[in-house]
PDB file of N, CA and C in Angstrom:
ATOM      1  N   UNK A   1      55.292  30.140  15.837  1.00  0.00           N
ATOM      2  CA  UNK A   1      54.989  31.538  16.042  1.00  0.00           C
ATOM      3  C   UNK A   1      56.066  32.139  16.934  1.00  0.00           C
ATOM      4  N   UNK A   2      56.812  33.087  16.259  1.00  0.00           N
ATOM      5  CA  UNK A   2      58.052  34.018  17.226  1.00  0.00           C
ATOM      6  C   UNK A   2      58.189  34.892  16.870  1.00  0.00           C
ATOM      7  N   UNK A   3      56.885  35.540  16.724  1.00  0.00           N
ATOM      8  CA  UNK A   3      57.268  36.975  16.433  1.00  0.00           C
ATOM      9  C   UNK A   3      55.358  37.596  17.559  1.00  0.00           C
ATOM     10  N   UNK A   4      55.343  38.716  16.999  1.00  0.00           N
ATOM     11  CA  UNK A   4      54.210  39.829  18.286  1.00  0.00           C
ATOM     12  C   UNK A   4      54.857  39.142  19.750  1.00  0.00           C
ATOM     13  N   UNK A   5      53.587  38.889  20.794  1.00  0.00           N
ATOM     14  CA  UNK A   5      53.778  39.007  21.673  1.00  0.00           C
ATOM     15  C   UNK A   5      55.129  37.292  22.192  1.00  0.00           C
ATOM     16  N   UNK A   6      54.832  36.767  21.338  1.00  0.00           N
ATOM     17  CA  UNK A   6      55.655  35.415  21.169  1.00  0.00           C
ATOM     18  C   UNK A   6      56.710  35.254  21.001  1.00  0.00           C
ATOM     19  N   UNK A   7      57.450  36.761  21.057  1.00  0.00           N
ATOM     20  CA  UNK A   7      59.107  37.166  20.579  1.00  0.00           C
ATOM     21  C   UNK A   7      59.803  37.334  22.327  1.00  0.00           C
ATOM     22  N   UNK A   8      58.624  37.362  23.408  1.00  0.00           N
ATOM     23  CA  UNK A   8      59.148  38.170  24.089  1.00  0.00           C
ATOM     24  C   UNK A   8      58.800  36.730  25.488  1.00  0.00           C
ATOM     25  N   UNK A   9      57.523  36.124  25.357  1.00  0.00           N
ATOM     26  CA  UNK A   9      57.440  35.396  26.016  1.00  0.00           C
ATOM     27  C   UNK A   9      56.402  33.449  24.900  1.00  0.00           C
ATOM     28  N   UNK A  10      56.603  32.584  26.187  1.00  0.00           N
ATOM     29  CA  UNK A  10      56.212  31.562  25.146  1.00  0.00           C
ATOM     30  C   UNK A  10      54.733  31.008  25.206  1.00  0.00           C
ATOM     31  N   UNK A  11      54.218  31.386  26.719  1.00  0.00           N
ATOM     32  CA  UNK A  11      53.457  31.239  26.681  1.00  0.00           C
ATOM     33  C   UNK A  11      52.541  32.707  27.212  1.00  0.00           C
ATOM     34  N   UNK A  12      51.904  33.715  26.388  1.00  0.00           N
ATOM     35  CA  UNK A  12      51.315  34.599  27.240  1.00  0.00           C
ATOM     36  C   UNK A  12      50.254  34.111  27.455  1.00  0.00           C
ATOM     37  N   UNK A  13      49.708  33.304  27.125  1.00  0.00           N
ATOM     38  CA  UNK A  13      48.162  33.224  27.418  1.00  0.00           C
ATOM     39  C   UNK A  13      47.914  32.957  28.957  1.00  0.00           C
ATOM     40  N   UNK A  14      48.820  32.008  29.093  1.00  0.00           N
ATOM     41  CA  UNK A  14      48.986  31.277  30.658  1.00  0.00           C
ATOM     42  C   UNK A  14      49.671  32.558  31.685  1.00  0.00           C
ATOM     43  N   UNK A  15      50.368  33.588  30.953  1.00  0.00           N
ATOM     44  CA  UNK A  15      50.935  34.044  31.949  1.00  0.00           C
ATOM     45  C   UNK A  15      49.499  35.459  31.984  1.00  0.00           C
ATOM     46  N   UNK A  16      48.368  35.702  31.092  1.00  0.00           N
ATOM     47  CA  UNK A  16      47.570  36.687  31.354  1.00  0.00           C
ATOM     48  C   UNK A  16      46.746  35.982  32.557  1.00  0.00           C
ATOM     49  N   UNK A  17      46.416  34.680  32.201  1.00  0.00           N
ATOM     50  CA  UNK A  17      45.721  33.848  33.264  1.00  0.00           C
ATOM     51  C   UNK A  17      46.160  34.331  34.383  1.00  0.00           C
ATOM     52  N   UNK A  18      47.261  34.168  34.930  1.00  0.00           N
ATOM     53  CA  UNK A  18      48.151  34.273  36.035  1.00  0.00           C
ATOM     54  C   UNK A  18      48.345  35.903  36.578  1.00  0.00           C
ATOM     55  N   UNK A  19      48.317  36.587  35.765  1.00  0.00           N
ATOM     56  CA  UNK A  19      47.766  37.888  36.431  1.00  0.00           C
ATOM     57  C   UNK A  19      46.756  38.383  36.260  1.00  0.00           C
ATOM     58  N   UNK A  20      45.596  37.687  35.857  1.00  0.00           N
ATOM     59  CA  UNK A  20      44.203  37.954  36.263  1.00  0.00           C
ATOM     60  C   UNK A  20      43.570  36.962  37.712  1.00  0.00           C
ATOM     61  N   UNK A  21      44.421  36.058  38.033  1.00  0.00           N
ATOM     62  CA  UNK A  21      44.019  35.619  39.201  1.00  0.00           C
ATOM     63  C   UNK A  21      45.087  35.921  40.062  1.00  0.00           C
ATOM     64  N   UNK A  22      45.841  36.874  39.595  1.00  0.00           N
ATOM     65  CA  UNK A  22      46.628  37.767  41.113  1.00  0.00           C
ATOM     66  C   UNK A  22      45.476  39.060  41.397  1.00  0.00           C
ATOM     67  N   UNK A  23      44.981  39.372  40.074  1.00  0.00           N
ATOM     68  CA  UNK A  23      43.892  40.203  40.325  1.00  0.00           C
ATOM     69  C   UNK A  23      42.861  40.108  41.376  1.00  0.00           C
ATOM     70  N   UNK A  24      42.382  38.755  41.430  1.00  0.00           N
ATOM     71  CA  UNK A  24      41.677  37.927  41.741  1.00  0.00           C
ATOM     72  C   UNK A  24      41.906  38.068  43.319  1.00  0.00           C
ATOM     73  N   UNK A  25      43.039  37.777  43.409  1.00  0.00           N
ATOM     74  CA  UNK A  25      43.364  37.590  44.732  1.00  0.00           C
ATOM     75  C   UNK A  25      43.569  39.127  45.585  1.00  0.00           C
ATOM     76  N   UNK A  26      43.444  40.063  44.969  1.00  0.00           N
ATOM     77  CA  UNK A  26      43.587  41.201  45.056  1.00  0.00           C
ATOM     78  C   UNK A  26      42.445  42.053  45.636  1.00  0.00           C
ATOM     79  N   UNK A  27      41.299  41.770  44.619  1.00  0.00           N
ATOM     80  CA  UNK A  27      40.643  42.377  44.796  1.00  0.00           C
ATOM     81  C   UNK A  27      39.400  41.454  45.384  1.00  0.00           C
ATOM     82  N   UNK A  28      39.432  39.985  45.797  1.00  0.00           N
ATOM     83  CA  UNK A  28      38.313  39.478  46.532  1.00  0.00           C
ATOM     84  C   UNK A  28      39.396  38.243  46.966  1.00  0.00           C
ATOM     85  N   UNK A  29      39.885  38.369  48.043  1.00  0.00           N
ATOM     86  CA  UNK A  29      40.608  37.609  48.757  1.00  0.00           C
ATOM     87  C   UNK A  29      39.681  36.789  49.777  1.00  0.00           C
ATOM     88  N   UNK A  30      39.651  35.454  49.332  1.00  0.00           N
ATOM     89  CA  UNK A  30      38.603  34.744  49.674  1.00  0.00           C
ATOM     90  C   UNK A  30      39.820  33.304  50.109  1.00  0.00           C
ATOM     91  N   UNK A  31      39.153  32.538  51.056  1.00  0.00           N
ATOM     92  CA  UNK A  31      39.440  30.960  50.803  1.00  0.00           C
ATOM     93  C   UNK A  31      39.863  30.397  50.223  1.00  0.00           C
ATOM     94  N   UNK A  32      38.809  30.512  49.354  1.00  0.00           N
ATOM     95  CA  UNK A  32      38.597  30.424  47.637  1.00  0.00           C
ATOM     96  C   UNK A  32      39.509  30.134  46.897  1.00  0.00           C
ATOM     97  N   UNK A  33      39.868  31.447  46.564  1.00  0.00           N
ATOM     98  CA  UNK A  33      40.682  32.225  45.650  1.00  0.00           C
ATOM     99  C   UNK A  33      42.364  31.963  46.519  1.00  0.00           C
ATOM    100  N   UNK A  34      42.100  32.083  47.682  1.00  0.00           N
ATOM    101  CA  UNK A  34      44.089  31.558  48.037  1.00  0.00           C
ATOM    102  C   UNK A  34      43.839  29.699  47.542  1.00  0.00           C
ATOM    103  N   UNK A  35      43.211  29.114  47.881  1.00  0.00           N
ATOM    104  CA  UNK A  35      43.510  27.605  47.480  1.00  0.00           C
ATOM    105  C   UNK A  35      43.657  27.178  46.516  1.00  0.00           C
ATOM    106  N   UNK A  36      42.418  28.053  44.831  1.00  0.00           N
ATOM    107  CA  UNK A  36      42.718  27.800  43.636  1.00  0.00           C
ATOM    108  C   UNK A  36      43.982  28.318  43.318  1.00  0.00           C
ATOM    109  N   UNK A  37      44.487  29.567  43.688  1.00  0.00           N
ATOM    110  CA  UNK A  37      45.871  30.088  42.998  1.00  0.00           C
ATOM    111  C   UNK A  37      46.518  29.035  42.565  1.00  0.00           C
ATOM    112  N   UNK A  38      47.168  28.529  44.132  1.00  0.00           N
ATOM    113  CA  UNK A  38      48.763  27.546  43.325  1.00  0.00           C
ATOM    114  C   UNK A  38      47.816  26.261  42.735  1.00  0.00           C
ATOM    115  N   UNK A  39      47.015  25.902  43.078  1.00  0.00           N
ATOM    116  CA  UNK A  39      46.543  24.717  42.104  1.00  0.00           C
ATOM    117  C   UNK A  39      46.532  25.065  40.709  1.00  0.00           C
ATOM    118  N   UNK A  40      45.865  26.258  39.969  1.00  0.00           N
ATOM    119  CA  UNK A  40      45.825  26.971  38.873  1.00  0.00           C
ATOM    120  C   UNK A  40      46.878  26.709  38.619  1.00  0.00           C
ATOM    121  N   UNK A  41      47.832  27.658  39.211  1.00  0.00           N
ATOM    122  CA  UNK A  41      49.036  27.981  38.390  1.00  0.00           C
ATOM    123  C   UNK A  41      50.154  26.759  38.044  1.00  0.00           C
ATOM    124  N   UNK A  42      49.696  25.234  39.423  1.00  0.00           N
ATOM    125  CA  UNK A  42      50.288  24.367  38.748  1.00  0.00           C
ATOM    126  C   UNK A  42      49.946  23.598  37.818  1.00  0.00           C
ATOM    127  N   UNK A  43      48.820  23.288  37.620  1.00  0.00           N
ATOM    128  CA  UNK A  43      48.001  22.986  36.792  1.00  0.00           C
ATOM    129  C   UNK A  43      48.184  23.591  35.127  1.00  0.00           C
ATOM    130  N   UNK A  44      48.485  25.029  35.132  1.00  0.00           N
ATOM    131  CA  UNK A  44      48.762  25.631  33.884  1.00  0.00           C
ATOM    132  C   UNK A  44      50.511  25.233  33.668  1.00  0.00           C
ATOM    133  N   UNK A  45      50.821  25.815  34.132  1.00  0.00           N
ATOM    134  CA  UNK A  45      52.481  25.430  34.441  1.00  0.00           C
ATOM    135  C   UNK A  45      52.499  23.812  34.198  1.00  0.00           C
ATOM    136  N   UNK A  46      52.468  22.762  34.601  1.00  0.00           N
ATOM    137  CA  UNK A  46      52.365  21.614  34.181  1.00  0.00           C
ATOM    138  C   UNK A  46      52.112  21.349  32.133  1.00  0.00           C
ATOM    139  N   UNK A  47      50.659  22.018  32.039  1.00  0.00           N
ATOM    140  CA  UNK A  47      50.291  22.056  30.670  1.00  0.00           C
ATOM    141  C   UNK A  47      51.053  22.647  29.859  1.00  0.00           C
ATOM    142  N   UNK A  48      52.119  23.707  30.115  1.00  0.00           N
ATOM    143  CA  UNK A  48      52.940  24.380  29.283  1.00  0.00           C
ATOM    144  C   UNK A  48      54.269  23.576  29.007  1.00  0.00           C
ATOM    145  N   UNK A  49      54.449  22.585  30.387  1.00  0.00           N
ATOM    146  CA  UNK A  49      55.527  21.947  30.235  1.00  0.00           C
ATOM    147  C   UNK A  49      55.544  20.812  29.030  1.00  0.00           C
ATOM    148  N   UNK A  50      54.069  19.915  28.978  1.00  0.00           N
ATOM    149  CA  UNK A  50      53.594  19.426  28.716  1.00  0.00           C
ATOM    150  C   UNK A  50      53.522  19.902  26.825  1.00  0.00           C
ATOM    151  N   UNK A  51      53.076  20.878  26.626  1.00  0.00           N
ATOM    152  CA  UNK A  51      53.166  21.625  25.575  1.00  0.00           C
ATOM    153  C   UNK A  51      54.288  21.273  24.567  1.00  0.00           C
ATOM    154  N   UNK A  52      55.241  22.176  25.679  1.00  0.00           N
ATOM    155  CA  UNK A  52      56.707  22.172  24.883  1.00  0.00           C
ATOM    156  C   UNK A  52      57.157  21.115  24.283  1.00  0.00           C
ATOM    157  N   UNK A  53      57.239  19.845  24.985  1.00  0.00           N
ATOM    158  CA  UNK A  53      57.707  18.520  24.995  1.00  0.00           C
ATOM    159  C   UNK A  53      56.607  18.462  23.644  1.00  0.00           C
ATOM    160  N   UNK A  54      55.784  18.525  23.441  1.00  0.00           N
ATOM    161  CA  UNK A  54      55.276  18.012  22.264  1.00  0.00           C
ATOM    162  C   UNK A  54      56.139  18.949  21.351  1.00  0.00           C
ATOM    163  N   UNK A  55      56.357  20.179  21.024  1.00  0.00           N
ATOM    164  CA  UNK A  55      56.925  21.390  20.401  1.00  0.00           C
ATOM    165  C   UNK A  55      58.507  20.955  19.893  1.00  0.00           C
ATOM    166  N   UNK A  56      59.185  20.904  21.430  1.00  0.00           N
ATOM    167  CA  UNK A  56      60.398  20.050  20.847  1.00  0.00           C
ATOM    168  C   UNK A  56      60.248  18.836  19.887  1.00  0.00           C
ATOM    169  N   UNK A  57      59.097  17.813  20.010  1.00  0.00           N
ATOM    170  CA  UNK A  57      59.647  16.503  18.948  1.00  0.00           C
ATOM    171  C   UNK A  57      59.177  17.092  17.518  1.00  0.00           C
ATOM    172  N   UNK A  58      57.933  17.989  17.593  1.00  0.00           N
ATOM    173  CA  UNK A  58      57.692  18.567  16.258  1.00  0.00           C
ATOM    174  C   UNK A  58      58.827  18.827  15.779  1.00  0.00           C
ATOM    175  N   UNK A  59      59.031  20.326  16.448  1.00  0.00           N
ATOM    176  CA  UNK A  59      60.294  21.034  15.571  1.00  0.00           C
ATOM    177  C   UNK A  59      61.306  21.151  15.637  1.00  0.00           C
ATOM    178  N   UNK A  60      61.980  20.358  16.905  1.00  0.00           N
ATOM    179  CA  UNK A  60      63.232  19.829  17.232  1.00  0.00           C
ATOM    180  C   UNK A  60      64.585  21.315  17.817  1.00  0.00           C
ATOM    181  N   UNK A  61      65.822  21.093  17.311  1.00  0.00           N
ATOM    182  CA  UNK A  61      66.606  22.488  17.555  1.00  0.00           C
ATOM    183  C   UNK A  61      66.037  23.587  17.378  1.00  0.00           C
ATOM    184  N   UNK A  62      65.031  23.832  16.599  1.00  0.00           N
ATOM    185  CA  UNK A  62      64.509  24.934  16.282  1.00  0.00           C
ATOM    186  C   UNK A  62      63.950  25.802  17.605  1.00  0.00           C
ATOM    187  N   UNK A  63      63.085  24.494  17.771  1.00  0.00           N
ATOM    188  CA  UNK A  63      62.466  25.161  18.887  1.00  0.00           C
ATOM    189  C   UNK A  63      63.253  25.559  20.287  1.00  0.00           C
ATOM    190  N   UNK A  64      63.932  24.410  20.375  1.00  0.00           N
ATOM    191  CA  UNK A  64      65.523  24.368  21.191  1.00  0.00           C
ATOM    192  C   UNK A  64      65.932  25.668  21.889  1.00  0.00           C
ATOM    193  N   UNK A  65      66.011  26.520  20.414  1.00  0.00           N
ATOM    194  CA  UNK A  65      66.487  27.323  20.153  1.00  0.00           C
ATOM    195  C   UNK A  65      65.938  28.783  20.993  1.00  0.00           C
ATOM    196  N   UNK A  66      64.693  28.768  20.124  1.00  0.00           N
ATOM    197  CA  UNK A  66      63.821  29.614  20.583  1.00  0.00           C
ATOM    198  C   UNK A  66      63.424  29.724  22.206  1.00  0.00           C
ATOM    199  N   UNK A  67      62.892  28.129  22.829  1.00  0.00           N
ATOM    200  CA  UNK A  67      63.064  28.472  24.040  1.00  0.00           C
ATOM    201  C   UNK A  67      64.745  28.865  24.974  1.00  0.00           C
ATOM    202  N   UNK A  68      65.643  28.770  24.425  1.00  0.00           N
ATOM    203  CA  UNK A  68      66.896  29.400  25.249  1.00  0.00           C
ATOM    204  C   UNK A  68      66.581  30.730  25.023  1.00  0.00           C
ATOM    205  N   UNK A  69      66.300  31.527  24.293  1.00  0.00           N
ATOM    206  CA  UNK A  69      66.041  33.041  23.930  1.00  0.00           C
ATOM    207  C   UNK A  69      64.574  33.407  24.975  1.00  0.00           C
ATOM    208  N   UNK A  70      63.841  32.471  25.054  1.00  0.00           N
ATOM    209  CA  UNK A  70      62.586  33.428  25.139  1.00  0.00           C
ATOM    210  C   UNK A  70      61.831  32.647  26.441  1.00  0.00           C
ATOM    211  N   UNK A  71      62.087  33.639  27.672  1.00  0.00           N
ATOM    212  CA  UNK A  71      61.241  32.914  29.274  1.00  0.00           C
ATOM    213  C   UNK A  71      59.650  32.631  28.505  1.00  0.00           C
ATOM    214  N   UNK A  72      59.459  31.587  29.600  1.00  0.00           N
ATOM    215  CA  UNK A  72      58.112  30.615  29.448  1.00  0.00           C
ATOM    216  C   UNK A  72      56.761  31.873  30.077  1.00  0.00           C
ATOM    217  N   UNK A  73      56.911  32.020  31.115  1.00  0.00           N
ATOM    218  CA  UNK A  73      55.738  33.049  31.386  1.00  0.00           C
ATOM    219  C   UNK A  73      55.877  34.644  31.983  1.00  0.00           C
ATOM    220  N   UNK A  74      57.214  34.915  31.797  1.00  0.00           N
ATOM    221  CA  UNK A  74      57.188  36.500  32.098  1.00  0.00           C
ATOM    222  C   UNK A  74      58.332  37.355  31.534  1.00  0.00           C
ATOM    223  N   UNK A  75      58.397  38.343  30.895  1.00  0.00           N
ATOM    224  CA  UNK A  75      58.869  38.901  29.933  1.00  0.00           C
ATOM    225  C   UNK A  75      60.466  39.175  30.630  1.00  0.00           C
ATOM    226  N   UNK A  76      61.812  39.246  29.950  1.00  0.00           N
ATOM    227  CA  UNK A  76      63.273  39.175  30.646  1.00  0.00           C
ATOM    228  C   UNK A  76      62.883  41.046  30.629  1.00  0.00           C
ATOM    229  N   UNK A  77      63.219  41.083  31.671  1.00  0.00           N
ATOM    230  CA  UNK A  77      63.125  43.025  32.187  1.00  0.00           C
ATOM    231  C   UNK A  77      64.961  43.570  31.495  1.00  0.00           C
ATOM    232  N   UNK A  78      65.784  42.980  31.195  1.00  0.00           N
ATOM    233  CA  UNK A  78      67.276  43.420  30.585  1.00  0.00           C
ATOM    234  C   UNK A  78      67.042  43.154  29.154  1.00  0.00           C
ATOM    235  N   UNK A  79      67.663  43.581  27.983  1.00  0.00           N
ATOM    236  CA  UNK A  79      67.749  43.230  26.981  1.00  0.00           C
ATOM    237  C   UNK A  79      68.733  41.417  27.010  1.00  0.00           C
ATOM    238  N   UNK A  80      68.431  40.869  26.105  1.00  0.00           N
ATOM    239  CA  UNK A  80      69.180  39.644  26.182  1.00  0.00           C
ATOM    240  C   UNK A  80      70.965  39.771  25.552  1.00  0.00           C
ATOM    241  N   UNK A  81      71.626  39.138  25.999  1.00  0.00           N
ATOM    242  CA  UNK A  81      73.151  39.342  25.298  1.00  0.00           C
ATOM    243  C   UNK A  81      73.461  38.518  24.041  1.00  0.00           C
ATOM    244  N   UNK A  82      72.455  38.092  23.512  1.00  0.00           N
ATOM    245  CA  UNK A  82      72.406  36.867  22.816  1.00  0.00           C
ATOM    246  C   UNK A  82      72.223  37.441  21.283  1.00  0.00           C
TER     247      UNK A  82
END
């Protein structure tokens, strides 16, 4: 999948996660909520890494490819030169 929101980033799902628990932290700043953050986010971050590595042996250069073009969880703010 590299095209909708998948053209622009690789994983959004993980990165909506990640700004719904900045939300989180925003709007009920708890204990809580500062200790789960970086556990969350390494925890997701880990699984994406985890991901890929399966992605690369599937589809090999292809995918290669695609991740040099396209950041893992937040959209490139410049157009790319590529």
């Amino acid at each position: 999948m590299t095209d909708g929101v998948y053209r622009y980033i690789r994983h959004p799902q993980y990165a909506g996660l990640f700004l719904i628990m900045v939300g989180w932290l925003i709007h009920w700043p708890t204990l809580l909520t500062l200790v789960l953050f970086p556990i969350l986010v390494a925890v997701y971050a880990r699984l994406a890494l985890s991901e890929e590595k399966s992605l690369e042996q599937r589809f090999g250069e292809k995918y290669n490819s695609y991740k040099a073009q396209t950041p893992r969880f937040f959209p490139r703010l410049t157009k790319s030169r590529v």
